[in-house]
PDB file of N, CA and C in Angstrom:
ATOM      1  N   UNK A   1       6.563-113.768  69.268  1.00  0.00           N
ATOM      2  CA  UNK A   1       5.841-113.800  70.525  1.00  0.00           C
ATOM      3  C   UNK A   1       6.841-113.618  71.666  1.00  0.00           C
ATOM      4  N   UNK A   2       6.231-112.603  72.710  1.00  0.00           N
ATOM      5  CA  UNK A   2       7.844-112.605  73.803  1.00  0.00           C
ATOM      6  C   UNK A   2       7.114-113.155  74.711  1.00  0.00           C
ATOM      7  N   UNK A   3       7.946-113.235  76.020  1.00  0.00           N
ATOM      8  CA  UNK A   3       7.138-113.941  77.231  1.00  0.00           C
ATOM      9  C   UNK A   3       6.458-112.667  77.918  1.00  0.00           C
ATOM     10  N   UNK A   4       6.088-113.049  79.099  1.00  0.00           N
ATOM     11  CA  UNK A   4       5.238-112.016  80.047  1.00  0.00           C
ATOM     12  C   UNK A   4       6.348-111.940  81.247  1.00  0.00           C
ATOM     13  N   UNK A   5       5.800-110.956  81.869  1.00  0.00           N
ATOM     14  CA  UNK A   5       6.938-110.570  82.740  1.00  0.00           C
ATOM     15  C   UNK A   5       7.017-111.836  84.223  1.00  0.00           C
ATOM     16  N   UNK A   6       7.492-111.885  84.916  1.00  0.00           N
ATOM     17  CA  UNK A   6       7.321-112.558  86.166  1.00  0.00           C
ATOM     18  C   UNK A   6       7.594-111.616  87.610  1.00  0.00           C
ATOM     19  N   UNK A   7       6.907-111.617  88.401  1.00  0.00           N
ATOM     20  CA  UNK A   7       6.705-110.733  89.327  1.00  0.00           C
ATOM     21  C   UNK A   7       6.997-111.323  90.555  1.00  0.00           C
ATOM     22  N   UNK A   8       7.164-110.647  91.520  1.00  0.00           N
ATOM     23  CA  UNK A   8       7.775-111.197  92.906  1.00  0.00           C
ATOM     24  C   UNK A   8       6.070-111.744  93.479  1.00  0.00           C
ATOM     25  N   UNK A   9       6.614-112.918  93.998  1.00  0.00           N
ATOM     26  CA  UNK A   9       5.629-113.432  94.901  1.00  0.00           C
ATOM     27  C   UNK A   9       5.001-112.655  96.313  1.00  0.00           C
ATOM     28  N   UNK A  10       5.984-112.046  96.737  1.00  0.00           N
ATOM     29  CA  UNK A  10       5.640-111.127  97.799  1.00  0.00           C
ATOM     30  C   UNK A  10       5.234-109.254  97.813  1.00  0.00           C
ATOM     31  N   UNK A  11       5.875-108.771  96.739  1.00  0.00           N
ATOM     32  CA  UNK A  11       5.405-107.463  96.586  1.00  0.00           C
ATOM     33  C   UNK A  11       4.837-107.246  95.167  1.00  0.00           C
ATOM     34  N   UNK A  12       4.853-108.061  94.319  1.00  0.00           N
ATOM     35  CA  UNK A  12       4.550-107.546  93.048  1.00  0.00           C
ATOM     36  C   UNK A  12       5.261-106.870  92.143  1.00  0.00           C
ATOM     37  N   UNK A  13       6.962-106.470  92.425  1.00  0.00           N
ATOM     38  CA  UNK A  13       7.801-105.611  91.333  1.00  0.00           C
ATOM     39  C   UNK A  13       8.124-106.909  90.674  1.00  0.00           C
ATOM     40  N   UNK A  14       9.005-106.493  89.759  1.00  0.00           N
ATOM     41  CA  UNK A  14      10.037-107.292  88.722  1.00  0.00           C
ATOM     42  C   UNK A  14      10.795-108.476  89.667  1.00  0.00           C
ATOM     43  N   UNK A  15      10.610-109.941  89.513  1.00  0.00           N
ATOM     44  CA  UNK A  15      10.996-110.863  90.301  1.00  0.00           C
ATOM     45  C   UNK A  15      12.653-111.197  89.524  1.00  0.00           C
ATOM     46  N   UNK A  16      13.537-111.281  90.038  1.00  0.00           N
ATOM     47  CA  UNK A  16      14.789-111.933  89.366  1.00  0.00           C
ATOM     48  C   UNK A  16      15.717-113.356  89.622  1.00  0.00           C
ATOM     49  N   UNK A  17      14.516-113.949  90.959  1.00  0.00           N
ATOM     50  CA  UNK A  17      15.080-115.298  90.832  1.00  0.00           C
ATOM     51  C   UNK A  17      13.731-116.169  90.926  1.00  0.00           C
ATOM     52  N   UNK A  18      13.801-117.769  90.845  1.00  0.00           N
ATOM     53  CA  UNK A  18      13.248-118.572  91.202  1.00  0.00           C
ATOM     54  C   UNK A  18      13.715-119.484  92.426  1.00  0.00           C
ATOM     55  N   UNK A  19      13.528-119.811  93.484  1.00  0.00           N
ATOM     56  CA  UNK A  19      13.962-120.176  94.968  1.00  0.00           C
ATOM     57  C   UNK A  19      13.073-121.329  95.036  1.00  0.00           C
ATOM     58  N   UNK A  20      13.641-122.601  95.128  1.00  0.00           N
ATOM     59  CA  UNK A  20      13.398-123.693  95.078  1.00  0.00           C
ATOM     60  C   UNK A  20      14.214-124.403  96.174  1.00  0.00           C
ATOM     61  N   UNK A  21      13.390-125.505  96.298  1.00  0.00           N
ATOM     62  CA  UNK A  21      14.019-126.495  97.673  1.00  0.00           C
ATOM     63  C   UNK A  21      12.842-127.373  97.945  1.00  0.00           C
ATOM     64  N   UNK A  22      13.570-128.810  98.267  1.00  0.00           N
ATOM     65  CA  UNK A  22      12.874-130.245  98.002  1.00  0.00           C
ATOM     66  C   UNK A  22      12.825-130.658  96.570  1.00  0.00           C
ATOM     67  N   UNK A  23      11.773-131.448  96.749  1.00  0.00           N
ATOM     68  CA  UNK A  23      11.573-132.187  95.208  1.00  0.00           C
ATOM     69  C   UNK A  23      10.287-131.901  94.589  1.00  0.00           C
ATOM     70  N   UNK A  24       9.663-131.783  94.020  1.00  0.00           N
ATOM     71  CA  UNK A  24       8.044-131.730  93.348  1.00  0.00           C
ATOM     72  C   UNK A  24       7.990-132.887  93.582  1.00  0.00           C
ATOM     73  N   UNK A  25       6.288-133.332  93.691  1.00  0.00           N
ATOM     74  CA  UNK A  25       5.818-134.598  93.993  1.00  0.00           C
ATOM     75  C   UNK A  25       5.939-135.295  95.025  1.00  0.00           C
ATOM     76  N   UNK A  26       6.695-134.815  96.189  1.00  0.00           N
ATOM     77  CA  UNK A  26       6.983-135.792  97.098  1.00  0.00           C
ATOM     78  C   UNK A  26       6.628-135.213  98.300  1.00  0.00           C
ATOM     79  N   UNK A  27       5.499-134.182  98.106  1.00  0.00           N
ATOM     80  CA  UNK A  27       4.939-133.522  99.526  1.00  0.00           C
ATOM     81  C   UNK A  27       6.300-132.241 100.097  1.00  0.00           C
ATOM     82  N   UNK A  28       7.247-132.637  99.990  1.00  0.00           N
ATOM     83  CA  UNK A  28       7.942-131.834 100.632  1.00  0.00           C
ATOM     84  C   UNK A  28       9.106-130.861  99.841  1.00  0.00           C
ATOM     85  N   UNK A  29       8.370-129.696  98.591  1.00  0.00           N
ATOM     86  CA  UNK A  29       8.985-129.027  97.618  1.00  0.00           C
ATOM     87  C   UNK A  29       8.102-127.361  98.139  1.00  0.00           C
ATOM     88  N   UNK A  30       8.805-126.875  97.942  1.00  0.00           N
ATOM     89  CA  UNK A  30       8.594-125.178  98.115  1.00  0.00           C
ATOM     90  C   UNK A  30       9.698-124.535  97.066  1.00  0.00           C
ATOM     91  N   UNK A  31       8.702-123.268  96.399  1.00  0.00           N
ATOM     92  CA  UNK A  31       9.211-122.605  95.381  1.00  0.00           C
ATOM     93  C   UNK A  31       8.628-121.243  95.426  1.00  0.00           C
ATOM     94  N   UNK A  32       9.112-120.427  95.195  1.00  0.00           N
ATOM     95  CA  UNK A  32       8.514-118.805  95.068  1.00  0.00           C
ATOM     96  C   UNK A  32       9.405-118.326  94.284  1.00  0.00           C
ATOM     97  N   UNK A  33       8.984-116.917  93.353  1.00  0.00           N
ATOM     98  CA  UNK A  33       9.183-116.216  92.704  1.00  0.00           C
ATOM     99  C   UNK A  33       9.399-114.722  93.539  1.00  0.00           C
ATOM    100  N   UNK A  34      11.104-114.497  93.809  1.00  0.00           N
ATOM    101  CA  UNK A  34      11.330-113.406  94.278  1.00  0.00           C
ATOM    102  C   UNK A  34      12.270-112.139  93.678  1.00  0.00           C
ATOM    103  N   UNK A  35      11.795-110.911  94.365  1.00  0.00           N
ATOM    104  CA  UNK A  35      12.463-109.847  93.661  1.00  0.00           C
ATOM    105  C   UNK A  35      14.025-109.878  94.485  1.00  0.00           C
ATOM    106  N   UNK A  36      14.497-108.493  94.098  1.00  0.00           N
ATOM    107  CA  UNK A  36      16.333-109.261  94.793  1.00  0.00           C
ATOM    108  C   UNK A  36      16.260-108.533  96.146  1.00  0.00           C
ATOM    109  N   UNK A  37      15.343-107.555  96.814  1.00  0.00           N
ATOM    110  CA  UNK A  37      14.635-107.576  98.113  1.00  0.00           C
ATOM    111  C   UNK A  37      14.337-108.886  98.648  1.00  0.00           C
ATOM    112  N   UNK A  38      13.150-109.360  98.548  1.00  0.00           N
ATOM    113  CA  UNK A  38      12.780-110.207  99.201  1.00  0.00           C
ATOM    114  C   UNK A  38      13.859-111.606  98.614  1.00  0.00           C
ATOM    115  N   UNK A  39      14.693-112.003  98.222  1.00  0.00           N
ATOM    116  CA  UNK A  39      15.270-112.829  98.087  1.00  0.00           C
ATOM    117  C   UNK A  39      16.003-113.868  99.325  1.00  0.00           C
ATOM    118  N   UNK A  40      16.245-112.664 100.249  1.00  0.00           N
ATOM    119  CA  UNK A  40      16.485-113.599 101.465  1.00  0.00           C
ATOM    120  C   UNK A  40      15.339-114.511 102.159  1.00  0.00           C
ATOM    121  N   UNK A  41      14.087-113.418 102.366  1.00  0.00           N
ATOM    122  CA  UNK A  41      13.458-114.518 102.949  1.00  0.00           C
ATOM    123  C   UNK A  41      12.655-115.361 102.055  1.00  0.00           C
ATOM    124  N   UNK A  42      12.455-115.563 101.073  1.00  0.00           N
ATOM    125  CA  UNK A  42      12.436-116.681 100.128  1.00  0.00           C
ATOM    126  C   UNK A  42      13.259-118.025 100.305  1.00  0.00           C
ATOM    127  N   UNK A  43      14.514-117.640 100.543  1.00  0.00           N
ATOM    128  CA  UNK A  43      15.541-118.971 101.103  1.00  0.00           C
ATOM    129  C   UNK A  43      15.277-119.206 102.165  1.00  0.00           C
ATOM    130  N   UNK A  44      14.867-118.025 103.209  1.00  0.00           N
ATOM    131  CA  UNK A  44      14.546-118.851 104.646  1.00  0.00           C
ATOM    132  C   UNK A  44      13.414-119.605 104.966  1.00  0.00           C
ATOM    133  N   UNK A  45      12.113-119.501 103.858  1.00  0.00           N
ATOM    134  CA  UNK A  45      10.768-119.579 103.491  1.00  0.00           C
ATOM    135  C   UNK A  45      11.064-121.258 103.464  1.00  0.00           C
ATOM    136  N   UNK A  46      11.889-121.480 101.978  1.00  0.00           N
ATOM    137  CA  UNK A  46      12.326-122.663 101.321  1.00  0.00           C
ATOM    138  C   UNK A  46      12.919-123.637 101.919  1.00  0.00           C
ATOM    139  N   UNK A  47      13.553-123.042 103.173  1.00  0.00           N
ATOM    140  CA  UNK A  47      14.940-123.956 103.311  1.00  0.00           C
ATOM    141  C   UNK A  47      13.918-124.844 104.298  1.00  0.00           C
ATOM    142  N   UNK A  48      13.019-124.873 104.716  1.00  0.00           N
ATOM    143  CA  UNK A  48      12.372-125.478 105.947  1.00  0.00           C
ATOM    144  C   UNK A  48      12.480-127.008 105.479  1.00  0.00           C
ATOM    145  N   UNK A  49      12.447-127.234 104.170  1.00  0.00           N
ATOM    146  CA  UNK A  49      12.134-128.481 103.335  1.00  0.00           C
ATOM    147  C   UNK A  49      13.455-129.124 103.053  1.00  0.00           C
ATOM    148  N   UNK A  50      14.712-128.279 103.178  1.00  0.00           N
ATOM    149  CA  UNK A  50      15.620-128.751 102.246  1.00  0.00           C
ATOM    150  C   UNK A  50      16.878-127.191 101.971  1.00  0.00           C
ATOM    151  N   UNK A  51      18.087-127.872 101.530  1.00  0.00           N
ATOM    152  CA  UNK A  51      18.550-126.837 100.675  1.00  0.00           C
ATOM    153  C   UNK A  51      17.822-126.279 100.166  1.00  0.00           C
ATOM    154  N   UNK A  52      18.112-125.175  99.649  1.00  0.00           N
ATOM    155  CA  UNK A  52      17.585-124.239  98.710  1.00  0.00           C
ATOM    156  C   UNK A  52      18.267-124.389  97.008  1.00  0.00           C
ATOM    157  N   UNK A  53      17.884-123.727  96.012  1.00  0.00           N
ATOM    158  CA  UNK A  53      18.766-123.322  94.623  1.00  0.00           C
ATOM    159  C   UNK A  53      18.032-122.370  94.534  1.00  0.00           C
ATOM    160  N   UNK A  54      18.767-121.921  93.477  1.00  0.00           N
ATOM    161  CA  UNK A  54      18.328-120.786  92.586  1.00  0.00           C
ATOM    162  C   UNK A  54      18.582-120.360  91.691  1.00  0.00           C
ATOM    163  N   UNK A  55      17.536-120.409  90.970  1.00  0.00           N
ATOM    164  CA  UNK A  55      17.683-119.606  89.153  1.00  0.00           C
ATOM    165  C   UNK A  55      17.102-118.595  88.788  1.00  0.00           C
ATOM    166  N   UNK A  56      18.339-118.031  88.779  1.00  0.00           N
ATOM    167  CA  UNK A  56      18.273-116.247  88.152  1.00  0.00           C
ATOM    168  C   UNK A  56      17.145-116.553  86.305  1.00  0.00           C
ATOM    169  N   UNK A  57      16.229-115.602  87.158  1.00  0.00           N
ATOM    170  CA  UNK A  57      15.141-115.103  85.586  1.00  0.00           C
ATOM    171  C   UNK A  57      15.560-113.518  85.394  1.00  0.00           C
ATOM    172  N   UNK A  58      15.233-113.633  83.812  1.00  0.00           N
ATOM    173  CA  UNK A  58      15.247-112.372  83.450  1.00  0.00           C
ATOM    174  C   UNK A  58      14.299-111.256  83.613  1.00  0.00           C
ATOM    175  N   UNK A  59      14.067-110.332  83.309  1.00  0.00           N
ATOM    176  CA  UNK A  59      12.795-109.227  82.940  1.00  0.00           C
ATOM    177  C   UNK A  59      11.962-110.171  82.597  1.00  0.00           C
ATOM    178  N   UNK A  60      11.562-110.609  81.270  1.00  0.00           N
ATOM    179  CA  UNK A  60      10.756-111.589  80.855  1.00  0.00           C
ATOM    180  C   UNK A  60      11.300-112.521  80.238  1.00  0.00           C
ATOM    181  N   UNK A  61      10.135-113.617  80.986  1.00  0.00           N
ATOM    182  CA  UNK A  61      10.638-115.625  80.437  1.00  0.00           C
ATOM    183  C   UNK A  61      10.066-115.492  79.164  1.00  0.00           C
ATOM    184  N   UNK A  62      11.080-116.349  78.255  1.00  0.00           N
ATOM    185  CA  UNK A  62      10.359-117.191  77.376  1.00  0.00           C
ATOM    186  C   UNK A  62       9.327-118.006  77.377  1.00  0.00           C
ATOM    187  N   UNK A  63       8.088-118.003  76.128  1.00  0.00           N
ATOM    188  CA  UNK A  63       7.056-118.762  76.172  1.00  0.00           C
ATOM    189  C   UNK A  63       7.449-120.221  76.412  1.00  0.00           C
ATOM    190  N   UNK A  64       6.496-120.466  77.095  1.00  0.00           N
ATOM    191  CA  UNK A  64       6.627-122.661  77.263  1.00  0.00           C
ATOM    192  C   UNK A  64       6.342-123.414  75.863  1.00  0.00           C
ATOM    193  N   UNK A  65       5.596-122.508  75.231  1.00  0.00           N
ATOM    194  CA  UNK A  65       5.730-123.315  74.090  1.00  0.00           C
ATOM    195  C   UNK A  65       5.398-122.115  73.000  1.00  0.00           C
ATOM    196  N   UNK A  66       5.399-122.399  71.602  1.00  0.00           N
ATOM    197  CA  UNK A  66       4.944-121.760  70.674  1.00  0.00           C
ATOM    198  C   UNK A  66       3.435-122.261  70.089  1.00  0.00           C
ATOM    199  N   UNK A  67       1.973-120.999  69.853  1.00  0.00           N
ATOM    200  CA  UNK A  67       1.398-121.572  69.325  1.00  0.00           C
ATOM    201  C   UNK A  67       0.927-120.374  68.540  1.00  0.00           C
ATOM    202  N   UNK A  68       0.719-121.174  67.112  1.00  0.00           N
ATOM    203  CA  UNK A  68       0.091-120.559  65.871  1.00  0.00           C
ATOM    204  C   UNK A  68      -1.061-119.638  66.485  1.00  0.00           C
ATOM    205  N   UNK A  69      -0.625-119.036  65.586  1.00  0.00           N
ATOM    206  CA  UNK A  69      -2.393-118.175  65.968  1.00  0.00           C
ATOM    207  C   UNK A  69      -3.769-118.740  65.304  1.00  0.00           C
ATOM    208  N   UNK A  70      -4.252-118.552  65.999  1.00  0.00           N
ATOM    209  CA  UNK A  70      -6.031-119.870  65.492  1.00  0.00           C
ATOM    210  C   UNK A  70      -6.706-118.710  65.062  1.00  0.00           C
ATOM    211  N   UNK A  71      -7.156-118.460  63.865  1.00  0.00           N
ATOM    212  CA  UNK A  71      -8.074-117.519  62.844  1.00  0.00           C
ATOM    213  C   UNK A  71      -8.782-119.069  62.278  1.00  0.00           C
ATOM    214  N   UNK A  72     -10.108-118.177  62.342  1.00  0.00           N
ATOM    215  CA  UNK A  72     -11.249-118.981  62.050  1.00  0.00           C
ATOM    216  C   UNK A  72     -11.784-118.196  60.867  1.00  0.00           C
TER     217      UNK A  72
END
């Protein structure tokens, strides 16, 4: 099973990072999926909350999990 592709949040091509800043859960987290165009303003998007990070994705993510195939 491969993964599916991940796409830019703002135009729709091939996305190659994830742009994160704050925390989840605490009201004040922002994250988008950007191509290496829009990558700047993704950090300027993010940073309103906080530093920024970022993790470089590939073409396509790996599945979150593995599941059998269900035949009935």
């Amino acid at each position: 099973m491969t993964g599916r592709p991940t796409y830019c949040a703002r135009c729709g091509g091939p996305a190659t990072a994830l742009i994160e800043a704050g925390h989840p859960g605490t009201g004040h987290y922002r994250a988008e999926v950007a191509c290496h165009r829009h990558e700047p303003a993704a950090h300027r998007w993010a940073a309103h909350v906080g530093p920024t990070r970022t993790t470089r994705i590939g073409p396509t993510q790996p599945p979150l999990f593995e599941l059998p195939e269900v035949t009935r």
